[in-house]
Protein backbone atom coordinates (compact mmCIF):
# COMPACT_ATOMS: atom_id res chain seq x y z
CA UNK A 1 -8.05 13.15 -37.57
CA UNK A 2 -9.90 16.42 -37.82
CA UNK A 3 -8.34 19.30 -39.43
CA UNK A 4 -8.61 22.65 -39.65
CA UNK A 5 -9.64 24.66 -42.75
CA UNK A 6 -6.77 27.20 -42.68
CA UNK A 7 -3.58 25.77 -43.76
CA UNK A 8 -1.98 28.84 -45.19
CA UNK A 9 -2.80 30.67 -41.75
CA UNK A 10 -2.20 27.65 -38.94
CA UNK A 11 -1.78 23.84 -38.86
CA UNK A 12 -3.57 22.37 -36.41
CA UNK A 13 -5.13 18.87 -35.87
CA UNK A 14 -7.31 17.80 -32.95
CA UNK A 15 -6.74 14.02 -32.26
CA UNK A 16 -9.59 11.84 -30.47
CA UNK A 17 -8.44 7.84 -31.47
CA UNK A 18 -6.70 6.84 -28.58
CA UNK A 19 -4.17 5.01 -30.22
CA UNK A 20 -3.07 8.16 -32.51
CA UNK A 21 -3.52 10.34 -29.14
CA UNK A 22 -0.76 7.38 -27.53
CA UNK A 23 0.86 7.52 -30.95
CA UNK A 24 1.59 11.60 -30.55
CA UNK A 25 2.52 10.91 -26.86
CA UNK A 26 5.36 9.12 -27.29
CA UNK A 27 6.71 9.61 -30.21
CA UNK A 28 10.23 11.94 -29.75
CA UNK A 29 9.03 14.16 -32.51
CA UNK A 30 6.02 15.19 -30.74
CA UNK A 31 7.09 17.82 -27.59
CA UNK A 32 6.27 20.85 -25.71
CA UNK A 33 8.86 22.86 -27.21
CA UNK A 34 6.75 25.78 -27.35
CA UNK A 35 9.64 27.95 -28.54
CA UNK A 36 9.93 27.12 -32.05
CA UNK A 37 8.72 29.30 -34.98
CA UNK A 38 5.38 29.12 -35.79
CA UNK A 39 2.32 30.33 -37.83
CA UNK A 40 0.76 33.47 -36.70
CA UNK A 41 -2.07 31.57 -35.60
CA UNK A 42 -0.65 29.02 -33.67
CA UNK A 43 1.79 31.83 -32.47
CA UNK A 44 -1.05 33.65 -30.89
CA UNK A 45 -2.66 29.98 -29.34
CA UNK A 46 0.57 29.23 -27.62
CA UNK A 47 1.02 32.58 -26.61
CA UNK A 48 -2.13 32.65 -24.42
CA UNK A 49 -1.61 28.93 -23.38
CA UNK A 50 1.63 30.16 -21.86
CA UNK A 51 0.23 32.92 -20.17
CA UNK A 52 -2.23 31.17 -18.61
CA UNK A 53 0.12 28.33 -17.15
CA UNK A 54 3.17 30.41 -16.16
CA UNK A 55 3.45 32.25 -13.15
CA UNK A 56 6.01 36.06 -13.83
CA UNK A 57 6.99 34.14 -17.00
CA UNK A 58 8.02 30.97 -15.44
CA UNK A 59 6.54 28.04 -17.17
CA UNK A 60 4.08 25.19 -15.35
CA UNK A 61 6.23 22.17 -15.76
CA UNK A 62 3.23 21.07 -17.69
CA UNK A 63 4.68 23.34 -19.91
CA UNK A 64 8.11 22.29 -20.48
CA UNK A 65 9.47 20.19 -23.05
CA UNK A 66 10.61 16.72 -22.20
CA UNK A 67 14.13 17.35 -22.72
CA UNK A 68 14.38 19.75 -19.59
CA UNK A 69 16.43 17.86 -17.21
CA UNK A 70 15.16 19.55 -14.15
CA UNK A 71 11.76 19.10 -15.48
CA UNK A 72 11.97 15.39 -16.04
CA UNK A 73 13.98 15.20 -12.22
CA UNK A 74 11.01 17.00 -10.94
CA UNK A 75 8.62 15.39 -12.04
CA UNK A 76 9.88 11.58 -11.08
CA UNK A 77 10.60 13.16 -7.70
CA UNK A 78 6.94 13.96 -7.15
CA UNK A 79 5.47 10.96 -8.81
CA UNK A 80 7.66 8.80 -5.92
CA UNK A 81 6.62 10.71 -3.24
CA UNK A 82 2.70 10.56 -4.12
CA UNK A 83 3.12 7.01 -4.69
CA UNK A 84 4.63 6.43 -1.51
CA UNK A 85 1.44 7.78 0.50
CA UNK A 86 -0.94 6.68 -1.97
CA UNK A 87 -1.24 3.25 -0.59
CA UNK A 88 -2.24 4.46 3.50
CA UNK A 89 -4.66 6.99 1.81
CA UNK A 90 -6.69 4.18 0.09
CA UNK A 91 -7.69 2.96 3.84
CA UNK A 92 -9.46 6.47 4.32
CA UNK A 93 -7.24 7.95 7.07
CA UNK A 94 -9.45 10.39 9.35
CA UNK A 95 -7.91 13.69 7.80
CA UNK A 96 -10.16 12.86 4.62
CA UNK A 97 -13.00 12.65 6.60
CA UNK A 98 -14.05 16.15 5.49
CA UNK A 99 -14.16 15.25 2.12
CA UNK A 100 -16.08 12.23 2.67
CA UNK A 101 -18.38 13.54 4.62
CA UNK A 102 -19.09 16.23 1.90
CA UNK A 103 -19.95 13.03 -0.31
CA UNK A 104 -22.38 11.91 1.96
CA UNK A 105 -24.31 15.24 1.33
CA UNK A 106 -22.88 17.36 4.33
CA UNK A 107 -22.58 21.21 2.92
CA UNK A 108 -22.97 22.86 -0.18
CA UNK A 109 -22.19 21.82 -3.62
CA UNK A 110 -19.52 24.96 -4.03
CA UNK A 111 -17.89 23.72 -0.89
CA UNK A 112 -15.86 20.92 -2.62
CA UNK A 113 -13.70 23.08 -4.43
CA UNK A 114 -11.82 24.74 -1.05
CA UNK A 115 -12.23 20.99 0.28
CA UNK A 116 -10.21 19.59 -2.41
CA UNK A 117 -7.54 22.56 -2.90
CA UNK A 118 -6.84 21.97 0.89
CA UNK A 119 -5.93 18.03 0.56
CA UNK A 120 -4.07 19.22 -2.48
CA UNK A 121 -2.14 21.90 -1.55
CA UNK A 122 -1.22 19.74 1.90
CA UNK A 123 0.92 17.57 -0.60
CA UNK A 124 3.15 20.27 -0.79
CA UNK A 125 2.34 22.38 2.34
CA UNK A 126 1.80 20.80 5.62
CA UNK A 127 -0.45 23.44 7.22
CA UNK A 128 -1.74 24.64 3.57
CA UNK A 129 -5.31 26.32 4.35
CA UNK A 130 -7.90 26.86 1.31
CA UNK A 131 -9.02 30.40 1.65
CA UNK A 132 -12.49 31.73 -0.52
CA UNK A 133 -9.16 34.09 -2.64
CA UNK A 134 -7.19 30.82 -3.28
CA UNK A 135 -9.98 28.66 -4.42
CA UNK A 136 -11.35 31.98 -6.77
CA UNK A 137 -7.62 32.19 -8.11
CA UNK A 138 -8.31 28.67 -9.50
CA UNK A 139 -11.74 29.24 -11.04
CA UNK A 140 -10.07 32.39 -12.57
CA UNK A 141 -7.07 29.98 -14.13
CA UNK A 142 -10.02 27.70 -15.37
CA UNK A 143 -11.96 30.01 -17.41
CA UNK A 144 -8.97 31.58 -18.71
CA UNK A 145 -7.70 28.70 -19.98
CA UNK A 146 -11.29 27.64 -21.66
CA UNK A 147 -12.46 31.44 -22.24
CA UNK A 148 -13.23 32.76 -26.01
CA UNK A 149 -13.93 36.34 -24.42
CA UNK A 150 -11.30 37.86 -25.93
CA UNK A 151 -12.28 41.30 -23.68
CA UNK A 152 -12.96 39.75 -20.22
CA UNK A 153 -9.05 38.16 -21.47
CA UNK A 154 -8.03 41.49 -22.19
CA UNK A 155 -8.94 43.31 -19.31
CA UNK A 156 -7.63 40.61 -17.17
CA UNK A 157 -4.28 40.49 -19.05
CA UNK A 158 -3.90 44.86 -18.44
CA UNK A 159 -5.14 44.99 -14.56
CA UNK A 160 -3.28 41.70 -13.80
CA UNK A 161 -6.13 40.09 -12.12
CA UNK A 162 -5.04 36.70 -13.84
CA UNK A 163 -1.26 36.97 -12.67
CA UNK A 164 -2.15 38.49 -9.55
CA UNK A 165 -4.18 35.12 -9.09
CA UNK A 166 -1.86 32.62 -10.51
CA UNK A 167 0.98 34.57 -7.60
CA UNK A 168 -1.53 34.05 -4.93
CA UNK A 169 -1.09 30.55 -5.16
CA UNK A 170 2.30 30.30 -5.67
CA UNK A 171 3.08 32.20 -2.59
CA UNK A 172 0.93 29.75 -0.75
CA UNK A 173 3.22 27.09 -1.80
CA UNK A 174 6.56 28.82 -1.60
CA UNK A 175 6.53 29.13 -5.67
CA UNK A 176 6.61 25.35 -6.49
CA UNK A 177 5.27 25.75 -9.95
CA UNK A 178 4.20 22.01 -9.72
CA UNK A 179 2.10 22.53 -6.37
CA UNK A 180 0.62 26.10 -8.33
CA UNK A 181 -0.38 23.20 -11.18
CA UNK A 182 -2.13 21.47 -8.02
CA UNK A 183 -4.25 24.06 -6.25
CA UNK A 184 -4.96 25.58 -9.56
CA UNK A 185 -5.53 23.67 -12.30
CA UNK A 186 -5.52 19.62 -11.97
CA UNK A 187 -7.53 19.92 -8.71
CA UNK A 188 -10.22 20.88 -10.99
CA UNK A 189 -10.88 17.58 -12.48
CA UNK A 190 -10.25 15.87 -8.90
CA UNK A 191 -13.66 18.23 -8.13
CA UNK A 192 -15.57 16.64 -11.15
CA UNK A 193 -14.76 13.34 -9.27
CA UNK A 194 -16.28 14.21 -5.77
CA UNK A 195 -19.28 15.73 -7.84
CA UNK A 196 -20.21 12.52 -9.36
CA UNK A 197 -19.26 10.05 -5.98
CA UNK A 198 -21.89 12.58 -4.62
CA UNK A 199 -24.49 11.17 -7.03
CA UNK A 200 -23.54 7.96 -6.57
CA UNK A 201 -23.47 8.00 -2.64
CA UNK A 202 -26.89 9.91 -2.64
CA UNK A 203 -28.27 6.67 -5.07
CA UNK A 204 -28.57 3.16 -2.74
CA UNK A 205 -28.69 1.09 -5.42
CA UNK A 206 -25.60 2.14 -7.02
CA UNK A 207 -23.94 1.63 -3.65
CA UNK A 208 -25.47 -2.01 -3.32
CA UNK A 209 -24.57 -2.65 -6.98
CA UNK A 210 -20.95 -0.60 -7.80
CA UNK A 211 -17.77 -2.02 -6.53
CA UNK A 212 -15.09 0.37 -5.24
CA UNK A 213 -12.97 -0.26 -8.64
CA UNK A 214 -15.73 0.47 -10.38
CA UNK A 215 -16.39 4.13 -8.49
CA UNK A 216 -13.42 5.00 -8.59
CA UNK A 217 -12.87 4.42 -12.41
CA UNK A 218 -16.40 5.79 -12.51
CA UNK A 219 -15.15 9.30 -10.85
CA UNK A 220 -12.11 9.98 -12.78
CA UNK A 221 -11.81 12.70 -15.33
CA UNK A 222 -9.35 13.43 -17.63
CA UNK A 223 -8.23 16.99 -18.58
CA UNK A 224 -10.15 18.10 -21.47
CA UNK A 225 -6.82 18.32 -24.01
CA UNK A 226 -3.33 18.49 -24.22
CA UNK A 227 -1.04 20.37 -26.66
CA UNK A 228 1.68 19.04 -28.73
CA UNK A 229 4.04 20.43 -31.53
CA UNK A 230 5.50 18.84 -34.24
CA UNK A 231 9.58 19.34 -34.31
CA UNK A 232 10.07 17.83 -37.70
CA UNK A 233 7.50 17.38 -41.05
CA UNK A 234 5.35 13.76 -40.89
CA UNK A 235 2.43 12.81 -41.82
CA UNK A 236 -0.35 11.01 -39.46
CA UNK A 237 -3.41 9.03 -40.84
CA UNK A 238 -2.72 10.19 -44.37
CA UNK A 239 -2.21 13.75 -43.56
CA UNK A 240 1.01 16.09 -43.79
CA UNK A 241 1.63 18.01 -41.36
CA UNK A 242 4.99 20.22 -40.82
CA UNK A 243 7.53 21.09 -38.14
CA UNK A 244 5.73 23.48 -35.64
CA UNK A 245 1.82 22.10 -36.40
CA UNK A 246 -0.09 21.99 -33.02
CA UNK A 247 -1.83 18.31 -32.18
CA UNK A 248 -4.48 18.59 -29.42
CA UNK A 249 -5.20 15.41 -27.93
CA UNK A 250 -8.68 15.71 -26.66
CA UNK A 251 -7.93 13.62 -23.66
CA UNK A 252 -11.75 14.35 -21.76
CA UNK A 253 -12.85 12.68 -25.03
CA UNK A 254 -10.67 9.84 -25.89
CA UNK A 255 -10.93 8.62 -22.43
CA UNK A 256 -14.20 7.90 -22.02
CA UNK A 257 -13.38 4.84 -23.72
CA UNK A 258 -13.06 1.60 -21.22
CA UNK A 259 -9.67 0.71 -23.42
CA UNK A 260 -8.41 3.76 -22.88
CA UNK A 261 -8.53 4.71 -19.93
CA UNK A 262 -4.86 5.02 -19.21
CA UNK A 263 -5.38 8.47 -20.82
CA UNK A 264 -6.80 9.78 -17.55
CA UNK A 265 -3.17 10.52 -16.75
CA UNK A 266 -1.33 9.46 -19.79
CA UNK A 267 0.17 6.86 -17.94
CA UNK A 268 1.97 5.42 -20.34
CA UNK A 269 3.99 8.25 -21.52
CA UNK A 270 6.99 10.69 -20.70
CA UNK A 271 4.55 13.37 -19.59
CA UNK A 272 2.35 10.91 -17.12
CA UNK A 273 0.76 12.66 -14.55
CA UNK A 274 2.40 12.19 -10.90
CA UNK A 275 -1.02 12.07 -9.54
CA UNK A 276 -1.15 8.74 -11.15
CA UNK A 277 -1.74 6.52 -8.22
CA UNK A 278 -2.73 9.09 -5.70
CA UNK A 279 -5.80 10.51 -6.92
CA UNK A 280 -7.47 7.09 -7.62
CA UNK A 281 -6.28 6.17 -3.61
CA UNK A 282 -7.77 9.26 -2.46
CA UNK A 283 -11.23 8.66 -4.22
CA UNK A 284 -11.08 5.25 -3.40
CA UNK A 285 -10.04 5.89 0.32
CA UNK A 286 -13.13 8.96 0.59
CA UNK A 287 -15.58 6.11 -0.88
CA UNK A 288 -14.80 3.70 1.78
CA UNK A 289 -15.53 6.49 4.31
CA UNK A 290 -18.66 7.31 2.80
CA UNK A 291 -20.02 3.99 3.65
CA UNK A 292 -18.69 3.85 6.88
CA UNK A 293 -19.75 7.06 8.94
CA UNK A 294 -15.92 7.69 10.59
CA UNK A 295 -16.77 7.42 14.82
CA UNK A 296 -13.80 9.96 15.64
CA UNK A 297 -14.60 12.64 17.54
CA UNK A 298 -15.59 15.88 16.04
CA UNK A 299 -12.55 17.69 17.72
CA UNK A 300 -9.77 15.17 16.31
CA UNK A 301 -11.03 16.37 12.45
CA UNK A 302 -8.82 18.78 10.37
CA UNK A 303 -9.00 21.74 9.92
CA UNK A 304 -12.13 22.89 7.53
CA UNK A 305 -11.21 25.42 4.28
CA UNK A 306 -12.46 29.57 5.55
């Protein structure tokens, strides 16, 4: 466990052994109770986490603690219903057809982003339509949840550019903070996926070679970290730590490994991702249409992102 060199200021640790990251996950004392009193430092962290992943002050449920009820009811509601379509998707229905057709090296790289938004924010939105201002509303949640520019932050914090964004979407989806998550944020690493299937479609050996397990597994990506907070003092591989420290679990990181790659979606804790089954079923289902150029007509295809 790494730690930071300012205890008086902040306590922070950033955790990359999967088996402490599992450890944090799921142990009750670990939560996203975001409201308790903290350092400065860690004050001013959580404070621009927040404001990133909140649309008019209304927390992503990535956000919210796992003792909110309606969080929790949410979240098992969603994780049902993409599990219920996630097995027909695998068979690579026509409507993804787009997408895989993208794989096999149809259109520019930029034009996977809109692509994937669109199956995304159909989840949640039957006729949902990418547009160039809802696909640049996610890049601008991206880099402000990555950015170190404390003035590009700044200025986009006074005009409103980043909530102007983040309302965008959720008017898109009739404010359904979990479909704003969607089209905003986890569609991102759904993109990383397609990238690399592109590779591996444009490469005949891999496609003589890889099985579709093996794609699949090879094109998902974990989010780069997750935060936790402490609600009591412990101690973790030797080290104190007290109520209110921040954990990161560097998830990007700690997945990577073949044992862990339950990570992806922290599938075996309270927080798992409802995406779960789905987004492996829709990269598997877009990989079996790559190697099988679909013979429906051009005029039965969906609708393409503007």
């Amino acid at each position: 466990m790494r730690r930071m060199k300012c205890p008086k200021a902040s306590d922070l640790s950033v955790l990359t052994d999967p088996e402490q990251i599992r450890s944090v996950s799921n142990d009750q004392n670990f939560d996203r109770d975001f409201d308790r009193i903290v350092s400065l430092r860690n004050r001013l962290r959580l404070a621009k986490m927040l404001r990133v992943f909140s649309v008019n002050g209304e927390r992503f449920p990535t956000m919210r603690p796992r003792t909110d009820p309606i969080r929790a009811a949410e979240q098992e509601q969603l994780w049902s219903k993409l599990n219920g379509i996630a097995e027909e998707i695998k068979s690579g229905p026509v409507e993804i057809e787009p997408l895989a057709a993208w794989v096999r090296g149809t259109g520019s790289a930029e034009l996977i982003g809109p692509l994937v938004q669109q199956s995304v924010g159909r989840l949640f939105v039957e006729d949902f339509t990418s547009t160039s201002e809802s696909w640049a509303a996610a890049c601008m949640i991206l880099e402000a949840s990555s950015s170190s520019n404390v003035i590009k932050m700044l200025w986009w914090r006074v005009s409103g550019r980043l909530e102007r964004a983040k309302t965008l979407l959720s008017s898109m989806v009739n404010g359904d903070l979990s479909a704003v998550n969607g089209i905003g944020v986890a569609l991102h690493h759904i993109v990383d996926g397609f990238h690399r299937m592109r590779q591996l479609a444009a490469d005949k050996t891999a496609q003589a070679q890889w099985t579709t397990d093996a794609v699949v597994d090879e094109c998902l990506f974990a989010p780069g970290s997750v935060v936790r907070m402490a609600k009591e003092d412990g101690r973790m591989g030797g080290c104190p730590f007290k109520s209110g420290s921040l954990f990161v679990l560097a998830l990007g990181k700690a997945s990577k490994d073949r044992a862990a790659r339950d990570l992806v979606f922290l599938s075996r804790s309270w927080s798992r991702c409802p995406a779960e089954s789905w987004v492996p079923a829709l990269l598997e289902g877009v990989w079996r249409r790559t190697l099988v150029v679909s013979s429906e007509p051009d005029g039965n295809q969906p609708d393409q992102p503007s």
